[in-house]
PDB file of N, CA and C in Angstrom:
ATOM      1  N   UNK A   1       8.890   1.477  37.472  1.00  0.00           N
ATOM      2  CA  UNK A   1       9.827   1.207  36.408  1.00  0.00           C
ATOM      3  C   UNK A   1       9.297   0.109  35.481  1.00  0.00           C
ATOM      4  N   UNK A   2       8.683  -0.679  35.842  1.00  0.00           N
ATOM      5  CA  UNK A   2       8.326  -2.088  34.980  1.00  0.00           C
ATOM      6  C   UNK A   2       7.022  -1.701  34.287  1.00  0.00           C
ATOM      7  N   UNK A   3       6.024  -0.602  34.969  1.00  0.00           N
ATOM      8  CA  UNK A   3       4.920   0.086  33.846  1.00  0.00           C
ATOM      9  C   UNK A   3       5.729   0.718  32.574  1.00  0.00           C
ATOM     10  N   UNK A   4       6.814   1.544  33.289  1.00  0.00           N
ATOM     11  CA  UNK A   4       7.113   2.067  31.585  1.00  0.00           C
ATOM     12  C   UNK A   4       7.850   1.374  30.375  1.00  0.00           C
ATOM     13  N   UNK A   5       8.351   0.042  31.473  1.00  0.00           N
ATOM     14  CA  UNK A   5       9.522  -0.932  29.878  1.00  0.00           C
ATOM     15  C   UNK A   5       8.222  -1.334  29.810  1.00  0.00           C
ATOM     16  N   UNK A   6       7.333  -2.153  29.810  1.00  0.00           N
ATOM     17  CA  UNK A   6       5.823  -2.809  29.672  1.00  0.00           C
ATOM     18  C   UNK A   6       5.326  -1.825  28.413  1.00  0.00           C
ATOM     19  N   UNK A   7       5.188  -0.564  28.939  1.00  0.00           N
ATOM     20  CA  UNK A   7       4.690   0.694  27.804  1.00  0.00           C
ATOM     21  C   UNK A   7       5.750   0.831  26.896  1.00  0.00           C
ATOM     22  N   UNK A   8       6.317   0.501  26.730  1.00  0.00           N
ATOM     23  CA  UNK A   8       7.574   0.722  25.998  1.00  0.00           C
ATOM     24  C   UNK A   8       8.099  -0.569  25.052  1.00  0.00           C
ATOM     25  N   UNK A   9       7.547  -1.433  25.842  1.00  0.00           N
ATOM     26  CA  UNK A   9       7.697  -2.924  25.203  1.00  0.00           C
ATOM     27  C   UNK A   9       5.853  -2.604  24.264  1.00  0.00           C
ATOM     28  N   UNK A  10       4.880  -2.427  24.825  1.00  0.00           N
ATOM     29  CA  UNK A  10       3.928  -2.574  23.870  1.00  0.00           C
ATOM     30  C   UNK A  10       3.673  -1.278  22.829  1.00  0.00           C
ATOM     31  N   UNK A  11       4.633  -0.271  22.949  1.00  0.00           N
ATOM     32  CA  UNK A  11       4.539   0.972  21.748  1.00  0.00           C
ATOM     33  C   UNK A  11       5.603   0.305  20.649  1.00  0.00           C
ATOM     34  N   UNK A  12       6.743  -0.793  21.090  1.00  0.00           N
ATOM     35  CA  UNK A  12       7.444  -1.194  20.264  1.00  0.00           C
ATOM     36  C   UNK A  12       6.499  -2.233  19.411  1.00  0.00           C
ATOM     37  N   UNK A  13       5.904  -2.921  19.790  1.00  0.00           N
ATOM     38  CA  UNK A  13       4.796  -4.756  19.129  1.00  0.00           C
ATOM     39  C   UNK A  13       4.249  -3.293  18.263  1.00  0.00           C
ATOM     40  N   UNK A  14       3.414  -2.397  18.816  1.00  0.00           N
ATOM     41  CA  UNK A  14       2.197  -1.814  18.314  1.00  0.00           C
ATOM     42  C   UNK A  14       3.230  -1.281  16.549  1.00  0.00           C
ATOM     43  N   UNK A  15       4.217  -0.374  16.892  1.00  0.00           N
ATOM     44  CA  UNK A  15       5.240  -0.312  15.776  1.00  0.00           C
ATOM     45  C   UNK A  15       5.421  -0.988  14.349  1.00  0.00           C
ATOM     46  N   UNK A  16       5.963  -2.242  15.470  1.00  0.00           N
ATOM     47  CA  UNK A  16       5.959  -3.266  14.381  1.00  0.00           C
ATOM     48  C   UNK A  16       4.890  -3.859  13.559  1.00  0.00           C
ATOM     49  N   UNK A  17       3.688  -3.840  14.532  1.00  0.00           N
ATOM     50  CA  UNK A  17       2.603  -4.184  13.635  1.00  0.00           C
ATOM     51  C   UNK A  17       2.550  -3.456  12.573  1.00  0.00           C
ATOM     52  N   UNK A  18       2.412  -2.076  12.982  1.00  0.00           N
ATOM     53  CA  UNK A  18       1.722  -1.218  11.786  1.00  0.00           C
ATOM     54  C   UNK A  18       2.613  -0.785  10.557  1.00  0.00           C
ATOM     55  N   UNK A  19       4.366  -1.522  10.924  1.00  0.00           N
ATOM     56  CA  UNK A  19       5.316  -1.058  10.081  1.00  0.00           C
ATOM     57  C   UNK A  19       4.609  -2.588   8.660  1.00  0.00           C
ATOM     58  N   UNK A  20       4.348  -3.632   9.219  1.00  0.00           N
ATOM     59  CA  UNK A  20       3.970  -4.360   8.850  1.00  0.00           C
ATOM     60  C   UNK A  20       2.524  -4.848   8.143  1.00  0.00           C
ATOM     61  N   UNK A  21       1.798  -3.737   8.470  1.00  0.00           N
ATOM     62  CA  UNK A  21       0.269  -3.961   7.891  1.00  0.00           C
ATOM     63  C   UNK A  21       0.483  -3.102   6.939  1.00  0.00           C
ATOM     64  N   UNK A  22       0.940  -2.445   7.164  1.00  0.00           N
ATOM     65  CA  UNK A  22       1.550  -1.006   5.510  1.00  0.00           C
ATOM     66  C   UNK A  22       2.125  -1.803   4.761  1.00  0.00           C
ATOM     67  N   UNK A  23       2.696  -2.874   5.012  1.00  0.00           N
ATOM     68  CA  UNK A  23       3.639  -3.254   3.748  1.00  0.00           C
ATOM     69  C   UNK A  23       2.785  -4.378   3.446  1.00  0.00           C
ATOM     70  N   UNK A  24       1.580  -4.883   4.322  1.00  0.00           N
ATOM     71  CA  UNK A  24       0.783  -6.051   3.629  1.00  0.00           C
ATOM     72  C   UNK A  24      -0.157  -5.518   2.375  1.00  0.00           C
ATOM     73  N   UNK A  25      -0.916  -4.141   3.300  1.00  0.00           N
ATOM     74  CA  UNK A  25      -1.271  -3.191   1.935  1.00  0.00           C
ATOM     75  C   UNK A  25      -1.199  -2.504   1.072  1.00  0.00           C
ATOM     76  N   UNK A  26       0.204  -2.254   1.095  1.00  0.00           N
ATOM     77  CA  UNK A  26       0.939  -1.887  -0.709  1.00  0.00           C
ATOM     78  C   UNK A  26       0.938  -3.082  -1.332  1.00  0.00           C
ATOM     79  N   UNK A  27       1.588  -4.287  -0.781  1.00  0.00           N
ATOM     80  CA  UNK A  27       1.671  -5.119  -1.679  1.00  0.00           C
ATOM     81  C   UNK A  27       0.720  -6.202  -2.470  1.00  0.00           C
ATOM     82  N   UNK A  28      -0.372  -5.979  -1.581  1.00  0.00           N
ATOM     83  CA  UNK A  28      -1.980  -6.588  -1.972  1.00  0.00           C
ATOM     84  C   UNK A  28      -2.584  -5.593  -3.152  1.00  0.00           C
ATOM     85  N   UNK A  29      -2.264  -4.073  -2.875  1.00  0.00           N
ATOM     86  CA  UNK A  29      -2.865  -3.639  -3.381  1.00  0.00           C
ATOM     87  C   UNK A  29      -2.087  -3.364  -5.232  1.00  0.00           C
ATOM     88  N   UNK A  30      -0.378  -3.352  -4.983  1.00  0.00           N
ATOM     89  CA  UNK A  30       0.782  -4.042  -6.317  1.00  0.00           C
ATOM     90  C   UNK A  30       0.433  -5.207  -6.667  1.00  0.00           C
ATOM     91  N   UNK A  31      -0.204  -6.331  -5.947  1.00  0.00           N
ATOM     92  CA  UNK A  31      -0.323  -7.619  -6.695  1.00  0.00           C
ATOM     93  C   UNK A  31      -1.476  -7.673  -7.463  1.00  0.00           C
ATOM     94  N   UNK A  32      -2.486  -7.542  -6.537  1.00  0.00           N
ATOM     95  CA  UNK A  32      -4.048  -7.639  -7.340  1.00  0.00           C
ATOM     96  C   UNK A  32      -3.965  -6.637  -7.855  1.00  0.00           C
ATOM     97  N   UNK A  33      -4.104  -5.678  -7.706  1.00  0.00           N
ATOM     98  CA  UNK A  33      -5.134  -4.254  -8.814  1.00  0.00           C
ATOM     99  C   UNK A  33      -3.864  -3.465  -9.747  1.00  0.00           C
ATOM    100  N   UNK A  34      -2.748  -3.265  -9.056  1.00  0.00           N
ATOM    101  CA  UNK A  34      -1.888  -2.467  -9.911  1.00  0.00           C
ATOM    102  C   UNK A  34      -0.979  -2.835 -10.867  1.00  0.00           C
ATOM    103  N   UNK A  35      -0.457  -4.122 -10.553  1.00  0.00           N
ATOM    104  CA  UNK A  35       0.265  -4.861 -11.754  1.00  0.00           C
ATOM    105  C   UNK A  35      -0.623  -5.142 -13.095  1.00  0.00           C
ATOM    106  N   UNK A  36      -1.805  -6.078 -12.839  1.00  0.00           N
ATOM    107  CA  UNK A  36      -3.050  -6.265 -13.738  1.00  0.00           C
ATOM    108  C   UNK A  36      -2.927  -5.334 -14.509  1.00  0.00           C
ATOM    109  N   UNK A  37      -3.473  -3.652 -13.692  1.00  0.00           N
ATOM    110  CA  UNK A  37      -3.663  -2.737 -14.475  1.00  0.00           C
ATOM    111  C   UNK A  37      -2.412  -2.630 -15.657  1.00  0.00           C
ATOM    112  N   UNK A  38      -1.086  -2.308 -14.781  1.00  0.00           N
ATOM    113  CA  UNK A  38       0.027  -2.119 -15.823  1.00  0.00           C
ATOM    114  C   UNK A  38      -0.021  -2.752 -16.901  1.00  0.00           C
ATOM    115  N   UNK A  39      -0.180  -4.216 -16.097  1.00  0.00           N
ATOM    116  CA  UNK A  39       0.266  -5.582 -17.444  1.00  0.00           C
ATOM    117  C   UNK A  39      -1.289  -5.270 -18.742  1.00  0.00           C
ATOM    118  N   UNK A  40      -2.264  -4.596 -18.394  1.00  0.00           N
ATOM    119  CA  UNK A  40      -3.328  -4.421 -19.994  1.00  0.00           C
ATOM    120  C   UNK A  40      -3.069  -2.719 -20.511  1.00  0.00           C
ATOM    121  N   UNK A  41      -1.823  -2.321 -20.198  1.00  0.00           N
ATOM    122  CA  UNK A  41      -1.111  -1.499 -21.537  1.00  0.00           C
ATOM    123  C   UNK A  41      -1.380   0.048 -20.462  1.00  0.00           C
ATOM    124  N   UNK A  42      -2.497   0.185 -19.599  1.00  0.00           N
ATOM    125  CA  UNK A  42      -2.751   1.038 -18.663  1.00  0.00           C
ATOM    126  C   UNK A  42      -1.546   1.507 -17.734  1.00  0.00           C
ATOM    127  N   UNK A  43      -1.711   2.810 -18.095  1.00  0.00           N
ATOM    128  CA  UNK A  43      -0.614   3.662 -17.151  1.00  0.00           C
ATOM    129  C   UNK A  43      -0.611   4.017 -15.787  1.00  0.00           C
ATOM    130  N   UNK A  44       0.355   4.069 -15.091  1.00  0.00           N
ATOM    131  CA  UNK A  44       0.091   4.448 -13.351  1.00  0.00           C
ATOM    132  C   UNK A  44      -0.733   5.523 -13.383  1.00  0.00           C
ATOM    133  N   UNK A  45      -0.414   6.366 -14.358  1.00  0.00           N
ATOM    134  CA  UNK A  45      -1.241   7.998 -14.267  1.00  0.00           C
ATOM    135  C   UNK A  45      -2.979   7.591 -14.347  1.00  0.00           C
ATOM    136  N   UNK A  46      -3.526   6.795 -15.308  1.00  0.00           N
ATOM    137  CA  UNK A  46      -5.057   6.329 -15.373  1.00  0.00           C
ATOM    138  C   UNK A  46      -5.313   5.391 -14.120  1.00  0.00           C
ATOM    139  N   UNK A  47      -4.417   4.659 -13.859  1.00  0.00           N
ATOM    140  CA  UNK A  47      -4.981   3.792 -11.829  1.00  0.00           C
ATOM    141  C   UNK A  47      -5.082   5.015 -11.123  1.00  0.00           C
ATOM    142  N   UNK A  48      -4.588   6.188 -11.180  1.00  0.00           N
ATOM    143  CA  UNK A  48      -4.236   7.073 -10.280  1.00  0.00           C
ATOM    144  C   UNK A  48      -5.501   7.745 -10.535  1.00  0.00           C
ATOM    145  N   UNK A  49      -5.800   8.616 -11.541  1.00  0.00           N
ATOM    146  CA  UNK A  49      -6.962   8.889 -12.314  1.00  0.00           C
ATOM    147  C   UNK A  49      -8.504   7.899 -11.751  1.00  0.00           C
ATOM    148  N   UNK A  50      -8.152   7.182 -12.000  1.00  0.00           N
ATOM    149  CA  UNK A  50      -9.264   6.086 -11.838  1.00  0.00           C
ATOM    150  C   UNK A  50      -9.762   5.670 -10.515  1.00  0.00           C
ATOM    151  N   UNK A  51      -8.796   6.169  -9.590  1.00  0.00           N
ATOM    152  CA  UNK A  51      -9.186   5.793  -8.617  1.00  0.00           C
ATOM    153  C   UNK A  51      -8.813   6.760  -7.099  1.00  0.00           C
ATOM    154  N   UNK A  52      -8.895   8.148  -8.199  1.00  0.00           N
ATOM    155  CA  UNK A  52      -9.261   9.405  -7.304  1.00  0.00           C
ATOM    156  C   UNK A  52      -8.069  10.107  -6.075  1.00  0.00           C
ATOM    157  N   UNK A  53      -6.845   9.233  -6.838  1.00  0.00           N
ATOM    158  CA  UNK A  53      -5.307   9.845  -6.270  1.00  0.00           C
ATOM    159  C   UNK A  53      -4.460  10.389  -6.929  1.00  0.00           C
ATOM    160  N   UNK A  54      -3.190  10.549  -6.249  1.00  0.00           N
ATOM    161  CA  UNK A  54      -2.396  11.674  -7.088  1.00  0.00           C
ATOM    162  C   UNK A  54      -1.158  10.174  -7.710  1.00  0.00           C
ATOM    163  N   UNK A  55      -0.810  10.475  -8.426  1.00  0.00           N
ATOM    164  CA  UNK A  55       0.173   9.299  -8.753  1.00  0.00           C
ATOM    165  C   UNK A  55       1.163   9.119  -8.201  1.00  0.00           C
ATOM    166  N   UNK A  56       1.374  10.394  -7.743  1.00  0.00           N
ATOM    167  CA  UNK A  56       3.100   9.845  -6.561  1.00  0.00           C
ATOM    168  C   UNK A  56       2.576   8.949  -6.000  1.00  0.00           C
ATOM    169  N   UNK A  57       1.190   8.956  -5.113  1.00  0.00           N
ATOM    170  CA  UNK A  57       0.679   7.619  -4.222  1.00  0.00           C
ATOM    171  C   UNK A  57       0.972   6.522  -4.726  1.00  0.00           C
ATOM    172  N   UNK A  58       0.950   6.640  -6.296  1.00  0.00           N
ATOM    173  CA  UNK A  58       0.875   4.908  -6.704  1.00  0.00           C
ATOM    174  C   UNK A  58       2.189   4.650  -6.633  1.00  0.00           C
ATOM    175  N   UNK A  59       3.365   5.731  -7.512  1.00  0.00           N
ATOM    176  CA  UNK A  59       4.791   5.205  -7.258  1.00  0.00           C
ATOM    177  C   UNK A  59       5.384   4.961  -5.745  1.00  0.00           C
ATOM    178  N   UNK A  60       4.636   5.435  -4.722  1.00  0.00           N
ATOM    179  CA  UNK A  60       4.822   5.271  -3.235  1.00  0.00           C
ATOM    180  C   UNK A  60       4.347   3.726  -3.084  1.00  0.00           C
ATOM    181  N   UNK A  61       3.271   3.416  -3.247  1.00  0.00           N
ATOM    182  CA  UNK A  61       2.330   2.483  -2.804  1.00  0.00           C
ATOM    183  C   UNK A  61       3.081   1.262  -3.679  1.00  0.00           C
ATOM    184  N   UNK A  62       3.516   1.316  -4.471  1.00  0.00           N
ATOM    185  CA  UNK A  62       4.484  -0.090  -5.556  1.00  0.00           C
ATOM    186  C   UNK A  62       6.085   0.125  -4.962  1.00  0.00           C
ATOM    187  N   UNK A  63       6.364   1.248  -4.106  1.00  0.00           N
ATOM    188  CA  UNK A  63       7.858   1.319  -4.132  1.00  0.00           C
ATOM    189  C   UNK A  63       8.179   0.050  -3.269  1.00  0.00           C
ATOM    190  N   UNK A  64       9.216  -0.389  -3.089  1.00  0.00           N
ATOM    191  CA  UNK A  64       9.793  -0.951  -1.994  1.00  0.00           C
ATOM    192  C   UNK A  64      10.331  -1.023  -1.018  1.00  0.00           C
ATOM    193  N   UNK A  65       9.773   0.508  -0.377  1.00  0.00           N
ATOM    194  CA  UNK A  65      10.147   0.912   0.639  1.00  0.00           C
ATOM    195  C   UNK A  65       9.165   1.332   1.102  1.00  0.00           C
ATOM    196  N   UNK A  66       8.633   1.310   2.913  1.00  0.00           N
ATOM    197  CA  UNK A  66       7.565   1.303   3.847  1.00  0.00           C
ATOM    198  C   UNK A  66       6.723   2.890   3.436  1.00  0.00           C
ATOM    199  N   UNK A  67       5.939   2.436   3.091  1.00  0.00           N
ATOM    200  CA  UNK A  67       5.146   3.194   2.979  1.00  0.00           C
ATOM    201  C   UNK A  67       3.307   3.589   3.159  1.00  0.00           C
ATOM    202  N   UNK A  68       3.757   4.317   4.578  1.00  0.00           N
ATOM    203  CA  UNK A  68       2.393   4.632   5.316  1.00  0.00           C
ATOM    204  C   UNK A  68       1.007   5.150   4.692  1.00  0.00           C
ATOM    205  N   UNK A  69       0.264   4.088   4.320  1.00  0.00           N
ATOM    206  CA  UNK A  69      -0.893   4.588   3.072  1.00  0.00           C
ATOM    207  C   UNK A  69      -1.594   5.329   3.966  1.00  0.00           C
ATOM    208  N   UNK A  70      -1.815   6.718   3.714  1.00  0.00           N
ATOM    209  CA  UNK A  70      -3.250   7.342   4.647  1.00  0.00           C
ATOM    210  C   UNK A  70      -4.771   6.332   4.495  1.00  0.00           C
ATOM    211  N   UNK A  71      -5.432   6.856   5.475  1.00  0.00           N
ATOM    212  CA  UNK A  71      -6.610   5.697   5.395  1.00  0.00           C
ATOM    213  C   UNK A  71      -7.464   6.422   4.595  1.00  0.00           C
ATOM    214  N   UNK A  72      -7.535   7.444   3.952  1.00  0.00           N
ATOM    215  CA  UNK A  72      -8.259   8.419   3.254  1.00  0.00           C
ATOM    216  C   UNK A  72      -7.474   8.053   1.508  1.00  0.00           C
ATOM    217  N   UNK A  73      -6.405   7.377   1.614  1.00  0.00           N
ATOM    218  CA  UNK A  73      -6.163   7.288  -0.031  1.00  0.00           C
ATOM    219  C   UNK A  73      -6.940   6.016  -0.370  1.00  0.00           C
ATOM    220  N   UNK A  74      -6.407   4.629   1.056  1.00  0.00           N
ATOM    221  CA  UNK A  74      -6.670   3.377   0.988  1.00  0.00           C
ATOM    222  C   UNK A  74      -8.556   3.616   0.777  1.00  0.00           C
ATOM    223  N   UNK A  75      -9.354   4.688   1.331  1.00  0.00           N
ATOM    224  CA  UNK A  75     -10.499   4.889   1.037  1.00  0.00           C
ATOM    225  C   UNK A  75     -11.358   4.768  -0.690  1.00  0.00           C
ATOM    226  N   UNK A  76      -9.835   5.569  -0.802  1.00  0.00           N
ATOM    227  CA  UNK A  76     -10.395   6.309  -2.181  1.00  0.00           C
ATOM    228  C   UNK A  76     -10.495   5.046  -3.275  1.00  0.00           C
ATOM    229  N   UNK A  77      -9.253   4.218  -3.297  1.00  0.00           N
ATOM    230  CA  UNK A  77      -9.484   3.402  -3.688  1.00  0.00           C
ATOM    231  C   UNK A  77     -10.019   2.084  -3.591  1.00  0.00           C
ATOM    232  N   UNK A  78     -10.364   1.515  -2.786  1.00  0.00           N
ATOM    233  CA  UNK A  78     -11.577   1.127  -2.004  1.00  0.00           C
ATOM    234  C   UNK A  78     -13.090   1.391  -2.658  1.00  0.00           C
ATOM    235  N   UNK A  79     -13.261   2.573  -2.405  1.00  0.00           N
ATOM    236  CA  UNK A  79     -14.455   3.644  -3.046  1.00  0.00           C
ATOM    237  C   UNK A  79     -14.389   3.184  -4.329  1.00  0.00           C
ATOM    238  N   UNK A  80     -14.174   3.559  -5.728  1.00  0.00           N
ATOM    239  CA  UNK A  80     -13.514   3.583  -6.357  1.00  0.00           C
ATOM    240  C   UNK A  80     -13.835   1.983  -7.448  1.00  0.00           C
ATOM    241  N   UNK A  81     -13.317   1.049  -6.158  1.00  0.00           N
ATOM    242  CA  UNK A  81     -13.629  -0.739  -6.818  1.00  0.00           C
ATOM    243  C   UNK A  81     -14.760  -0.948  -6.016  1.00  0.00           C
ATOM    244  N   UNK A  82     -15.814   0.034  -5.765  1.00  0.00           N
ATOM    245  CA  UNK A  82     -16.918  -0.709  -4.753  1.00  0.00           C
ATOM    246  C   UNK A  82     -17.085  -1.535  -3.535  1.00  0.00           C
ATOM    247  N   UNK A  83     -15.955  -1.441  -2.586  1.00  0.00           N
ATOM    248  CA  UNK A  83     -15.343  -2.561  -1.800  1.00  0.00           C
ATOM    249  C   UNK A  83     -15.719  -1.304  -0.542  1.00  0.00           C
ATOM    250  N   UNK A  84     -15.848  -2.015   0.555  1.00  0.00           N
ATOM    251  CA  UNK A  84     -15.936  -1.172   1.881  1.00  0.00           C
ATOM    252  C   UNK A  84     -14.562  -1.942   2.427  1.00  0.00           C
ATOM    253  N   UNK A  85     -13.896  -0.733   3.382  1.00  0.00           N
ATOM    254  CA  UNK A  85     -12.627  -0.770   3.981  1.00  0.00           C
ATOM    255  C   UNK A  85     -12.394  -2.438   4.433  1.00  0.00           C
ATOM    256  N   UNK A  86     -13.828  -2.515   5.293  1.00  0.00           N
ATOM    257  CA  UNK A  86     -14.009  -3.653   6.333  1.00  0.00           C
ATOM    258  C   UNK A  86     -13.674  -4.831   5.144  1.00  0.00           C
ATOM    259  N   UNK A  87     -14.607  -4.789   3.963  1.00  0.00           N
ATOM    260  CA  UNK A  87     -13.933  -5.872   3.020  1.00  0.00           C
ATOM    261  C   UNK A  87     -12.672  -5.889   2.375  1.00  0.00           C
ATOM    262  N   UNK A  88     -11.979  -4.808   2.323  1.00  0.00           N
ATOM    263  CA  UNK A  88     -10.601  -5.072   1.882  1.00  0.00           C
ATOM    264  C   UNK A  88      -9.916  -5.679   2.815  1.00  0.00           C
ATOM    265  N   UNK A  89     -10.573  -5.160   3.705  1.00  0.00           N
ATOM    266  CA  UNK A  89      -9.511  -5.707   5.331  1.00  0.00           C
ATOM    267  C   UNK A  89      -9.232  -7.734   5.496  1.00  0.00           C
ATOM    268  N   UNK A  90     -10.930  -7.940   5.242  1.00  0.00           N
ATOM    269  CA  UNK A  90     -10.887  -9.205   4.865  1.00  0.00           C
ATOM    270  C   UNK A  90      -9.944  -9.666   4.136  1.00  0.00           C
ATOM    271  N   UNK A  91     -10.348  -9.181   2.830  1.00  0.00           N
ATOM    272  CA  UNK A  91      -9.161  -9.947   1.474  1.00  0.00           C
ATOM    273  C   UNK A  91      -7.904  -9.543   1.650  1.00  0.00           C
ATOM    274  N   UNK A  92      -7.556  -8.990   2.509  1.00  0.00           N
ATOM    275  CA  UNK A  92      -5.754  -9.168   3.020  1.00  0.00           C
ATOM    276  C   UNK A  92      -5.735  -9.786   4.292  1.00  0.00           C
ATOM    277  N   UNK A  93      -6.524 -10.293   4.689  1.00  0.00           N
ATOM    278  CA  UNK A  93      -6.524 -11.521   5.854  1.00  0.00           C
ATOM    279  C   UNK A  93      -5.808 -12.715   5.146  1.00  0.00           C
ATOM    280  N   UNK A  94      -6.659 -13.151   4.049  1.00  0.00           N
ATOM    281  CA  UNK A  94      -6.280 -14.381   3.158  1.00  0.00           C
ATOM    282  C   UNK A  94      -4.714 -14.711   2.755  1.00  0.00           C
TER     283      UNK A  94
END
C-alpha cells in the first residue's frame, strides 16, 4: 500500500512540475520574442510564419491558460532563432 501512495504522491510532484514548466515556457517565450515582435508593428501571423508554426500555436502559447507546447513546436522555434533546445533551457533557468 505505501509503494502505490509513494507512486501516486510522485506522478502528482511530476504533474505539477510539468503543469509548471509549460507555463515558464509560454511566458519566456510572450516576454522575450513575442511581445517585442508585436510591439515593432509585426503580426502573430509573420512570428508564426517566421518561425515555422501554425498561428493558433502562437494564440495558444500567449493565452493564459496552460498550455502544453509540443517539443517539436518549442523546436521549431528554437531552430528558427539559432538557439539549441539545451540553450533555451538555460535562458529560462535565469
Amino acid at each position: 500500500m505505501r509503494s502505490i501512495v509513494r507512486n501516486y504522491s510522485l506522478s502528482i510532484l511530476l504533474f505539477c512540475y510539468m503543469v509548471r514548466i509549460n507555463k515558464i515556457i509560454c511566458e519566456y517565450i510572450t516576454k522575450e520574442w513575442l511581445t517585442p515582435w508585436l510591439d515593432s508593428n509585426k503580426s502573430q501571423r509573420s512570428f508564426a510564419d517566421h518561425h515555422n508554426i501554425e498561428e493558433s500555436t502562437v494564440r495558444k502559447i500567449k493565452s493564459s491558460k496552460e498550455y502544453r507546447i509540443p517539443v517539436e513546436s518549442l523546436y521549431k522555434i528554437c531552430d528558427s532563432r539559432n538557439i539549441s533546445l539545451s540553450d533555451f533551457f538555460k535562458l529560462i533557468e535565469k
